[in-house]
Protein backbone atom coordinates (compact mmCIF):
# COMPACT_ATOMS: atom_id res chain seq x y z
CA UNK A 1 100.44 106.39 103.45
CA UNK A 2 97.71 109.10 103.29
CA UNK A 3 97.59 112.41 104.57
CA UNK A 4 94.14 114.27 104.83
CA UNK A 5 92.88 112.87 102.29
CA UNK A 6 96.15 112.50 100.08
CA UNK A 7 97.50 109.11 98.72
CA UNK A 8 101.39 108.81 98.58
CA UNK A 9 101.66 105.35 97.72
CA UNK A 10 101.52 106.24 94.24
CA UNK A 11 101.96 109.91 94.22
CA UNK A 12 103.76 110.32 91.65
CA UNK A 13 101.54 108.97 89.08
CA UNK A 14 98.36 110.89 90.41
CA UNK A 15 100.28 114.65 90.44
CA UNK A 16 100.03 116.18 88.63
CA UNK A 17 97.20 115.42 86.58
CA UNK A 18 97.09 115.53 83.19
CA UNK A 19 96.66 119.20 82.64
CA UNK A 20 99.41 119.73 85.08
CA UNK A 21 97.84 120.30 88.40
CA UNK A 22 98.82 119.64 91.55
CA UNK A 23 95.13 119.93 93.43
CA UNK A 24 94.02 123.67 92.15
CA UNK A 25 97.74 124.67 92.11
CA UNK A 26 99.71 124.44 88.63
CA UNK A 27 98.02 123.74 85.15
CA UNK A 28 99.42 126.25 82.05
CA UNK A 29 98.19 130.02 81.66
CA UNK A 30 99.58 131.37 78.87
CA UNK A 31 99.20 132.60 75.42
CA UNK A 32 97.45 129.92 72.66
CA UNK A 33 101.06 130.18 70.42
CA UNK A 34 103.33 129.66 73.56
CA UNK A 35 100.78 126.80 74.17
CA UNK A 36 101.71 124.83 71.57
CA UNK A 37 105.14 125.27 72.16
CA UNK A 38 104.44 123.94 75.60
CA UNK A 39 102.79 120.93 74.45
CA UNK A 40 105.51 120.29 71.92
CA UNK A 41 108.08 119.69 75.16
CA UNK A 42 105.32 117.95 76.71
CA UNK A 43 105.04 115.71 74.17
CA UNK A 44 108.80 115.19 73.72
CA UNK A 45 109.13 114.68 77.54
CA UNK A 46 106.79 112.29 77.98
CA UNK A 47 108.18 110.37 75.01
CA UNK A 48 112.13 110.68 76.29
CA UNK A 49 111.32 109.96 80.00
CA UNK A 50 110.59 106.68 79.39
CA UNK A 51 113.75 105.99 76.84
CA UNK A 52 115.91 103.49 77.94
CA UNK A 53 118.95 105.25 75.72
CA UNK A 54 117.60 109.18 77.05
CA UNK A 55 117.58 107.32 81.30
CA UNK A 56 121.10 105.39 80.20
CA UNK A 57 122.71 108.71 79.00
CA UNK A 58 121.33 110.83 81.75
CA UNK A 59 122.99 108.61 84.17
CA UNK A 60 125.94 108.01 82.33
CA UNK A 61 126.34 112.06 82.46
CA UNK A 62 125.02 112.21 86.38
CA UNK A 63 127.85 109.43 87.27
CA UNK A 64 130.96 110.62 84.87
CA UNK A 65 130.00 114.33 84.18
CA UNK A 66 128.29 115.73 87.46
CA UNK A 67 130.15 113.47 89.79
CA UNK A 68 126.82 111.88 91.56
CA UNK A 69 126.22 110.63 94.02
CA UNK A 70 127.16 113.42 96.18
CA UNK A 71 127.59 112.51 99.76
CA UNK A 72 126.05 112.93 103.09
CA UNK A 73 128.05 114.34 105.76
CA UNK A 74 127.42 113.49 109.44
CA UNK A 75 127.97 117.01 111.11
CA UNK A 76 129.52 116.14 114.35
CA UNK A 77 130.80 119.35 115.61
CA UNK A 78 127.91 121.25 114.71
CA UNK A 79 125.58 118.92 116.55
CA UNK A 80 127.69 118.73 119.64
CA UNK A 81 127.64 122.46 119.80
CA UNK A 82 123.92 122.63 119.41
CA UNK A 83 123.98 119.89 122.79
CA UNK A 84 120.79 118.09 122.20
CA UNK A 85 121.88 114.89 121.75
CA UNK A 86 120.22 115.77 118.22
CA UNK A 87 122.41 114.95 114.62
CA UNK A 88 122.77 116.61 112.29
CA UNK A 89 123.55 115.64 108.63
CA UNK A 90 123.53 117.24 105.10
CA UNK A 91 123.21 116.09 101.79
CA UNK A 92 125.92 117.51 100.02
CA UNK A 93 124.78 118.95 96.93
CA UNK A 94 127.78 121.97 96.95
CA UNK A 95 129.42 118.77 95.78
CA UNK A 96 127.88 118.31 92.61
CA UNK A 97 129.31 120.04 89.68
CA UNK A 98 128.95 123.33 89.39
CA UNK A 99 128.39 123.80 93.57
CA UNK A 100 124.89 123.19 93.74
CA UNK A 101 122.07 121.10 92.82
CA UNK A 102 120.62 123.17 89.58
CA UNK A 103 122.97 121.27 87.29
CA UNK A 104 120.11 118.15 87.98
CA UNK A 105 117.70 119.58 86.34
CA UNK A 106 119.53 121.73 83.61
CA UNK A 107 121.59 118.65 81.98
CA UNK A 108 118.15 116.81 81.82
CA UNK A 109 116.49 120.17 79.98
CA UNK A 110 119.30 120.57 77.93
CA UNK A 111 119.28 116.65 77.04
CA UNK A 112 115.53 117.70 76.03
CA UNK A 113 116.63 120.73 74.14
CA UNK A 114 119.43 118.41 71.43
CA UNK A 115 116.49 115.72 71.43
CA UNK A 116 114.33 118.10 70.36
CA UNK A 117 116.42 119.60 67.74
CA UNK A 118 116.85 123.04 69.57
CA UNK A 119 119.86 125.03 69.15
CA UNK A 120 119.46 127.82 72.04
CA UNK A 121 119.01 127.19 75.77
CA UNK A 122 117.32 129.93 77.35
CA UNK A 123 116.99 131.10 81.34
CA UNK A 124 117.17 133.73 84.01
CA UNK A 125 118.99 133.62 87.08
CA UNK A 126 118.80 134.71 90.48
CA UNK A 127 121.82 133.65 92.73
CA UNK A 128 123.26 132.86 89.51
CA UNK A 129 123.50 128.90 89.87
CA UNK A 130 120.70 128.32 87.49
CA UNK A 131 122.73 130.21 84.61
CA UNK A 132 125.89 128.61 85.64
CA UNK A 133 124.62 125.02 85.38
CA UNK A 134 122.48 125.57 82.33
CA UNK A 135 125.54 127.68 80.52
CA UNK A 136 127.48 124.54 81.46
CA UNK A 137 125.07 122.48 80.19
CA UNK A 138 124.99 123.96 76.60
CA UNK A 139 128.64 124.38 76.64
CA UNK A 140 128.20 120.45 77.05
CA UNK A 141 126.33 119.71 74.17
CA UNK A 142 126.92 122.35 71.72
CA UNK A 143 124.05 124.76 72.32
CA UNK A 144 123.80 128.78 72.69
CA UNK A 145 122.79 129.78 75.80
CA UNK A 146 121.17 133.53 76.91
CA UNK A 147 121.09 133.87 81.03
CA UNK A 148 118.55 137.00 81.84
CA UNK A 149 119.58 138.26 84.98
CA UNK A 150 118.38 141.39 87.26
CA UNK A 151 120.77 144.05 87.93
CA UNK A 152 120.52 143.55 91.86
CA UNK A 153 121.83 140.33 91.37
CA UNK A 154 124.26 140.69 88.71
CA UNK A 155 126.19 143.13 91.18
CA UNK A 156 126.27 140.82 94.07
CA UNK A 157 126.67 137.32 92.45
CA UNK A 158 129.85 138.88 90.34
CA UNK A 159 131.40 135.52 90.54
CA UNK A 160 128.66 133.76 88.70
CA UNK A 161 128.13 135.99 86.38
CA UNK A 162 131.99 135.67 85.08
CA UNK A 163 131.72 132.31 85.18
CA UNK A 164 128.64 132.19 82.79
CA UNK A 165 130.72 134.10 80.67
CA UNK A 166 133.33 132.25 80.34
CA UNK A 167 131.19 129.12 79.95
CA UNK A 168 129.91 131.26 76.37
CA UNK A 169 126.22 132.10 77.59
CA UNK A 170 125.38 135.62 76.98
CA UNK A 171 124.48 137.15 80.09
CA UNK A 172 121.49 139.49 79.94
CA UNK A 173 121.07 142.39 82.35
CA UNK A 174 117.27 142.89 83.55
CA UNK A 175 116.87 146.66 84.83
CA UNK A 176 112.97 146.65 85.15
CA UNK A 177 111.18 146.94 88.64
CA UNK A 178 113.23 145.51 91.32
CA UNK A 179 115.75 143.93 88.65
CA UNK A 180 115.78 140.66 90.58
CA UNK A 181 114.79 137.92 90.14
CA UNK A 182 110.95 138.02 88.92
CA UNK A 183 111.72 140.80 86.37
CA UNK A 184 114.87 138.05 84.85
CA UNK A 185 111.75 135.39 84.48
CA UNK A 186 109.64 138.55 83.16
CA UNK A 187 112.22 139.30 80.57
CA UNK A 188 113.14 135.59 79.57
CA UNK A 189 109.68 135.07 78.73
CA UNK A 190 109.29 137.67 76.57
CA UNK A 191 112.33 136.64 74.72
CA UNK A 192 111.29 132.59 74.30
CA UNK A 193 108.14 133.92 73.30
CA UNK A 194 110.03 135.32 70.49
CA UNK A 195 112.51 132.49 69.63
CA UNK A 196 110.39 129.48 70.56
CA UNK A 197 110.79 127.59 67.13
CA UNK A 198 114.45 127.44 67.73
CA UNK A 199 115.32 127.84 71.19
CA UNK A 200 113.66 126.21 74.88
CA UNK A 201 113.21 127.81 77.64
CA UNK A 202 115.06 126.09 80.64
CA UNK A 203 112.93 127.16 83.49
CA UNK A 204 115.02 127.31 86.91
CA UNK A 205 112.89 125.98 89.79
CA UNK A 206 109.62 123.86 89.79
CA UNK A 207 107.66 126.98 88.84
CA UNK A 208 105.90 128.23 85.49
CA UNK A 209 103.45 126.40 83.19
CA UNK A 210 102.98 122.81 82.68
CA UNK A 211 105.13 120.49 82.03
CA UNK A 212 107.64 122.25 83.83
CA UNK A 213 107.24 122.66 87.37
CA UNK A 214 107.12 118.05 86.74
CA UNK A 215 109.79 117.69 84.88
CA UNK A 216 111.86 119.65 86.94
CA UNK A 217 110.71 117.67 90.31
CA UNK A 218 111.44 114.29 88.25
CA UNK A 219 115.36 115.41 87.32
CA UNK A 220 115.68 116.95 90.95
CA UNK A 221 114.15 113.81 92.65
CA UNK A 222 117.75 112.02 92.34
CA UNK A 223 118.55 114.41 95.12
CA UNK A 224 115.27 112.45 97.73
CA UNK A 225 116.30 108.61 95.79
CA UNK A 226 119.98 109.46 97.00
CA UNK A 227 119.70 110.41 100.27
CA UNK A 228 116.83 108.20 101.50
CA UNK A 229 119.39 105.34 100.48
CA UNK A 230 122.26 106.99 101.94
CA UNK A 231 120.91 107.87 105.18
CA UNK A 232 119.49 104.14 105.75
CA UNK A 233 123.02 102.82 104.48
CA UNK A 234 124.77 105.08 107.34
CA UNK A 235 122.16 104.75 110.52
CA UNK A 236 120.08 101.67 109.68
CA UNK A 237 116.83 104.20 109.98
CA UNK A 238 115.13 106.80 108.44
CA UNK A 239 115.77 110.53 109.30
CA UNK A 240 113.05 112.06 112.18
CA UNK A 241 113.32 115.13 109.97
CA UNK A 242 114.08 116.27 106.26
CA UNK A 243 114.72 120.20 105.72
CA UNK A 244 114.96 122.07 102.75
CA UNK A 245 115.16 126.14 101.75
CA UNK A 246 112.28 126.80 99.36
CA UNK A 247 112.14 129.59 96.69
CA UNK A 248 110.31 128.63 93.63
CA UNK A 249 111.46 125.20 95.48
CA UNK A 250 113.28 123.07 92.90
CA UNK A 251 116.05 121.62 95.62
CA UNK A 252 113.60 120.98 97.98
CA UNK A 253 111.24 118.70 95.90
CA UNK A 254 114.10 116.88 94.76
CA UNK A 255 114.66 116.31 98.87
CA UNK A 256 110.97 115.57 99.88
CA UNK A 257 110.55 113.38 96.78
CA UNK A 258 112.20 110.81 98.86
CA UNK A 259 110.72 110.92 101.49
CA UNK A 260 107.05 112.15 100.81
CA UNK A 261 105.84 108.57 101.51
CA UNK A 262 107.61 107.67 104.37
CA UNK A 263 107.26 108.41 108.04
CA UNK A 264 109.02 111.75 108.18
CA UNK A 265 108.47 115.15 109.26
CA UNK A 266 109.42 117.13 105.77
CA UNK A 267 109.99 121.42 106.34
CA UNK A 268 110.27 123.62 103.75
CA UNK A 269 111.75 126.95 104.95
CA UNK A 270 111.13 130.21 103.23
CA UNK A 271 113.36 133.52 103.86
CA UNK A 272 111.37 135.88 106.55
CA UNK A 273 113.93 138.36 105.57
CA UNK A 274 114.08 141.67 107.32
CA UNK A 275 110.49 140.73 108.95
CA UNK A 276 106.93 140.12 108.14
CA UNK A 277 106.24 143.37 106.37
CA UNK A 278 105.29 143.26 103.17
CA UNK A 279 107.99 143.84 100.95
CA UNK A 280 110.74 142.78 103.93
CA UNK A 281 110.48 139.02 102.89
CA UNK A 282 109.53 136.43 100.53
CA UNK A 283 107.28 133.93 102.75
CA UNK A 284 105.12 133.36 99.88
CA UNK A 285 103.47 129.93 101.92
CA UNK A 286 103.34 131.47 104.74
CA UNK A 287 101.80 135.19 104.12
CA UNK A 288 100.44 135.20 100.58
CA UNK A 289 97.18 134.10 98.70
CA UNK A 290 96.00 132.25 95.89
CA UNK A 291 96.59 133.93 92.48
CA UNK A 292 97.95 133.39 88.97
CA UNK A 293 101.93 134.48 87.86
CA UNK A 294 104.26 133.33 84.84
CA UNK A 295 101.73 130.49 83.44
CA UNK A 296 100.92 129.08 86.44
CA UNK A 297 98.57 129.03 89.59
CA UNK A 298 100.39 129.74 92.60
CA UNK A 299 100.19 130.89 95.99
CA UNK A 300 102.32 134.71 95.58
CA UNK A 301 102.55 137.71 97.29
CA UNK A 302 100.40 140.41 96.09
CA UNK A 303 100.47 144.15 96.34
CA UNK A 304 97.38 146.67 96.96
CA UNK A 305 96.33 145.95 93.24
CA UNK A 306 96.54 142.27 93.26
CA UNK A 307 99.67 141.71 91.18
CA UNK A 308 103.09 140.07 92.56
CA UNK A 309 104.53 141.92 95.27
CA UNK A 310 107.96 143.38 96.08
CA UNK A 311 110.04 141.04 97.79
CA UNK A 312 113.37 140.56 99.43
CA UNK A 313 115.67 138.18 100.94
CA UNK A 314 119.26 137.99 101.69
CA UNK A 315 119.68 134.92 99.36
CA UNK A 316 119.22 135.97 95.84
CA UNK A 317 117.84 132.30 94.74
CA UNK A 318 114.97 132.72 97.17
CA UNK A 319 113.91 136.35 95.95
CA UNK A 320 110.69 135.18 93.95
CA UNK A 321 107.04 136.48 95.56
CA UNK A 322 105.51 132.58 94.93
CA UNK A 323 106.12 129.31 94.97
CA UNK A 324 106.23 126.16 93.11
CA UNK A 325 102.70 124.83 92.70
CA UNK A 326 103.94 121.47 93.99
CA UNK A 327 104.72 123.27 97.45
CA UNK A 328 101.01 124.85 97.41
CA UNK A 329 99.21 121.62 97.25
CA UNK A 330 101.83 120.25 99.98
CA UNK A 331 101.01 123.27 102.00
CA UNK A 332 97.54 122.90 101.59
CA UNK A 333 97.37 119.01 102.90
CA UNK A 334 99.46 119.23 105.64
CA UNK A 335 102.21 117.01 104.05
CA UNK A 336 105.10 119.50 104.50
CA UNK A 337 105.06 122.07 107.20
CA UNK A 338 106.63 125.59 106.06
CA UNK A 339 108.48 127.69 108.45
CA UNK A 340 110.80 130.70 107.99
CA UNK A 341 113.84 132.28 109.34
CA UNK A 342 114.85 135.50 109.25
CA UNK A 343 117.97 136.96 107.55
CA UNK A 344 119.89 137.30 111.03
CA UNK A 345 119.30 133.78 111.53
CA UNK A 346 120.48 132.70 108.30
CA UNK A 347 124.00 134.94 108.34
CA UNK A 348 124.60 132.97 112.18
CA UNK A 349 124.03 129.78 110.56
CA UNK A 350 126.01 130.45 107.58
CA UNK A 351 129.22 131.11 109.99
CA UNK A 352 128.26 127.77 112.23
CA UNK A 353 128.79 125.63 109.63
CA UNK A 354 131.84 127.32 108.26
CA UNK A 355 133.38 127.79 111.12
CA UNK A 356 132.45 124.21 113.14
CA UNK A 357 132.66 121.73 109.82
CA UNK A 358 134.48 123.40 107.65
CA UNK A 359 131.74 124.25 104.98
CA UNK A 360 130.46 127.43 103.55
CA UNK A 361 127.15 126.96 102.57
CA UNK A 362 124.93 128.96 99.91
CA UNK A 363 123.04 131.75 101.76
CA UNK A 364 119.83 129.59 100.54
CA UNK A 365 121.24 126.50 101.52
CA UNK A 366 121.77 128.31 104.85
CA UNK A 367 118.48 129.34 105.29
CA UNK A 368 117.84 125.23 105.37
CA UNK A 369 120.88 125.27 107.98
CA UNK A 370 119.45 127.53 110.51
CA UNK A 371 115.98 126.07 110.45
CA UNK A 372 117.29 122.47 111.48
CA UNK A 373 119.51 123.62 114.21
CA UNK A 374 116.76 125.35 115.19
CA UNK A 375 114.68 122.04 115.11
CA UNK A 376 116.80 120.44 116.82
CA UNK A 377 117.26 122.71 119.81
CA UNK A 378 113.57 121.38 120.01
CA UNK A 379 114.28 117.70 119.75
CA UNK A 380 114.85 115.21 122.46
CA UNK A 381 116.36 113.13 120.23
CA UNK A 382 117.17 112.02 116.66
CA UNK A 383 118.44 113.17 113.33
CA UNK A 384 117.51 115.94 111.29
CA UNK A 385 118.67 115.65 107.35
CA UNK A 386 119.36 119.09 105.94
CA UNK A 387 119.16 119.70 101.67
CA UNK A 388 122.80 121.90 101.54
CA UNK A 389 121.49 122.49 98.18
CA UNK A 390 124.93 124.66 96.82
CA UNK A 391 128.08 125.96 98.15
CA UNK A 392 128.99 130.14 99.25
CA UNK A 393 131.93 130.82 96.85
CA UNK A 394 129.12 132.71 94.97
CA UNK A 395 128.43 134.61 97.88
CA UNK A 396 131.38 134.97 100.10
CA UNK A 397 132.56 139.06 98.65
CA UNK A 398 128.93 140.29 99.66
CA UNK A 399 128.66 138.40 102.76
CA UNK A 400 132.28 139.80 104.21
CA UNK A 401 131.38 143.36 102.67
CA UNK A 402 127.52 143.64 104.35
CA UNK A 403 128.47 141.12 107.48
CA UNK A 404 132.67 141.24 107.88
CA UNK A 405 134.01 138.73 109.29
CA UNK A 406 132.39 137.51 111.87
C-alpha cells in the first residue's frame, strides 16, 4: 500500500531512519553529553529488541503481569442510540493493568532500565497514568522511581498521585509556567540531565529525542497487533474506521500501527478545548507550525516569540502544545486524518458511554469516544473501532465537581 508517495508495506523498517526521523519530523536535538546518553539506550535497544530471552520475558510479563490481551467490546447500546445502523466497538485498554495503556510502554522501558544496569526510573506525568504505570513498573523490578508532575495536575488527578505514592515513586511537584504538563517534561529533563549515569529517563508518549518517540511506538504497537486480530476474529472484516485521542500520541500509534497498511480510514483526534483561540486548546496538528521542543522536531504551538505556547484541554494527558513526530509525518502524507472535538463534546461522550455500556472512560479516551460517534452519525454503514486508551476513576472527583452529575 502507498499513500502519496509513502510505502507501508514495510514501514516499519524505513521510519524512522537511522537518525530517528520520521520524514523532517523527529531526529535528536539536544546537548552533546545527553547525546551520548541517548545513544547508549539506543544502542542497548537495538541490541535487546531483537533478544529472544528480552521478547520471551516481555510477553511472559504482558500475559501474567498486565493481563493482555485486553478485549474488544462490541458497544451495542451506544450504537443503537446513535441509530445509524453504524457499530461501534472499543479496544479495551482501561483493562490493562493499571487502567490504561501506558503500562505497554513503561514495563518495556523499565525492562531496558535493569538491562542496562540502571537503578532509577525517571518521568513526568500529566493525567497521572504515565507515573502510575512506570512507578508500578519499578516497584516491579526493584528500581527508584521520581514522577515530575505540574501542580495543575497534581490537584485534579489526586487519585493518581496517591497511588504513585504508595507504589514508592517520589512524586515531584512542577510549579513553573502553567505547571502542567510541558513544565513536568521541562523539569524531568533537567533532572536526567543530572543523574543520567545512573538513572533513564522513561519518556511518556512517542515524543522527545531519538530513540524514543520508536521505541515507544514498538512497545505500544501490541495495542494495533491485538485489535486488528481481534476485530477480524469477531466480524470476519476489517474495521471501516480506527480512532484514537492524540496528545504527544503514544496510544494512538500503538492503534494505527495495526492498521497503517491496511485499507482503513485511521483519525487521530486532538482536544479543541474551549475553542480555536490560542491558548483555549491543544490542536497542535491542526493549528500549529513546524518548530523544534524537548529534543525533537515537531509540529507545536507557538506563541508571539516563537516558543511553545500555552495550552489547555479538559484531559490532562492531552495538555502538551506538540505532537509526536510520528503523527507529523502521518499528517503530512495524508495517512491519518486529524480532527478535534471540543471539551463540551468530550464531557457528553464521557456520560454516553457510562451511562449506555456501563463504562467510564478516561477524559482522553473520551475525546476518542465523541469523535467516532460523531463519525458515525456520518456513516451509512459499518464499524468504527475506537482506542479506549484508560479508564475515569482518575478523573471521576473533578468531573462531578466542574460537570455534576449529569
Amino acid at each position: 500500500m502507498k499513500h502519496n508517495g509513502v510505502e507501508f508495506d514495510n514501514y516499519f523498517k524505513n521510519y524512522p531512519d537511522a537518525n530517528g526521523y520520521f520524514g523532517k519530523y523527529g531526529g535528536s536535538y539536544i546537548s552533546p553529553e545527553l547525546q551520548t546518553a541517548m545513544n547508549e539506550i539506543s544502542a542497548a535497544y537495538q541490541t535487546i529488541c531483537k533478544s529472544a530471552k528480552f521478547i520471551s520475558e516481555l510477553r511472559r510479563i504482558r500475559k501474567d503481569f498486565q493481563g493482555r490481551p485486553t478485549p474488544i467490546s462490541h458497544l451495542d447500546r451506544l450504537s443503537a442510540h446513535i441509530g445509524t445502523g453504524v457499530q461501534l466497538y472499543v479496544k479495551r485498554e482501561d483493562l490493562n493493568h493499571t487502567g490504561a495503556h501506558k503500562l505497554n510502554h513503561c514495563m518495556g522501558e523499565a525492562l531496558l532500565a535493569k538491562y542496562m544496569g540502571k537503578k532509577k526510573v525517571i518521568a513526568e506525568t500529566g493525567a497521572g497514568q504515565h507515573g502510575v504505570a512506570l512507578a508500578t513498573a519499578a516497584a516491579y523490578f526493584g528500581l527508584e522511581c521520581d514522577i515530575y508532575m505540574g501542580s495543575v495536575d497534581i490537584k485534579k488527578q489526586a487519585p493518581n498521585v496517591a497511588r504513585m505514592k504508595i507504589l514508592g515513586a517520589r512524586v515531584v511537584e512542577v510549579k513553573d509556567g502553567l505547571a502542567t504538563l510541558k513544565e513536568a517534561v521541562d523539569a524531568a529533563f533537567a533532572a536526567y540531565c543530572k543523574e543520567y549515569k545512573d538513572a533513564i529517563y522513561c519518556i511518556g508518549s512517542v515524543v522527545g529525542p531519538h530513540p524514543f518517540p520508536m521505541m515507544v511506538r514498538d512497545f505500544q504497537s501490541v495495542v494495533g497487533i491485538e485489535a486488528r486480530e481481534q476485530f477480524l476474529d469477531m466480524t470476519g472484516e476489517l474495521p471501516d474506521a480506527v480512532v484514537a485521542c492524540v496528545g504527544g500520541g503514544s496510544n494512538a500509534m500503538g492503534m494505527f500501527a495495526g492498521f497503517l497498511n491496511d485499507p482503513v480510514d485511521i483519525y487521530g483526534i486532538e482536544p479543541l478545548g474551549r475553542g480555536p483561540k490560542l491558548g483555549d486548546h491543544a490542536a497542535s496538528l491542526n493549528f500549529g507550525e513546524p518548530g523544534v521542543m524537548h529534543g525533537f522536531s515537531t509540529i507545536m504551538l507557538k506563541d508571539e516569540n516563537g516558543e511553545p505556547a500555552p495550552v489547555y484541554s479538559v484531559a490532562s494527558g492531552l495538555d502538551y502544545p506538540a505532537s509526536g513526530p510520528e503523527h507529523c509525518f502521518l499528517h503530512d502524507c495524508g495517512r491519518v486524518k486529524y480532527d478535534v472535538v471540543d471539551d463540551n463534546e468530550t464531557i457528553d461522550a464521557f456520560f454516553a458511554l457510562s451511562r449506555l455500556e456501563g463504562i467510564i472512560p478516561a477524559i482522553e479516551s473520551a475525546h476518542a469516544v465523541a469523535y467516532g460517534m460523531k463519525l458515525a452519525k456520518t456513516m451509512g454503514k459499518g464499524s468504527v473501532l475506537i482506542n479506549l486508551s484508560g479508564r475515569g476513576d482518575k478523573d471521576m472527583d473533578y468531573i462531578i465537581e466542574k460537570y455534576g452529575i449529569r
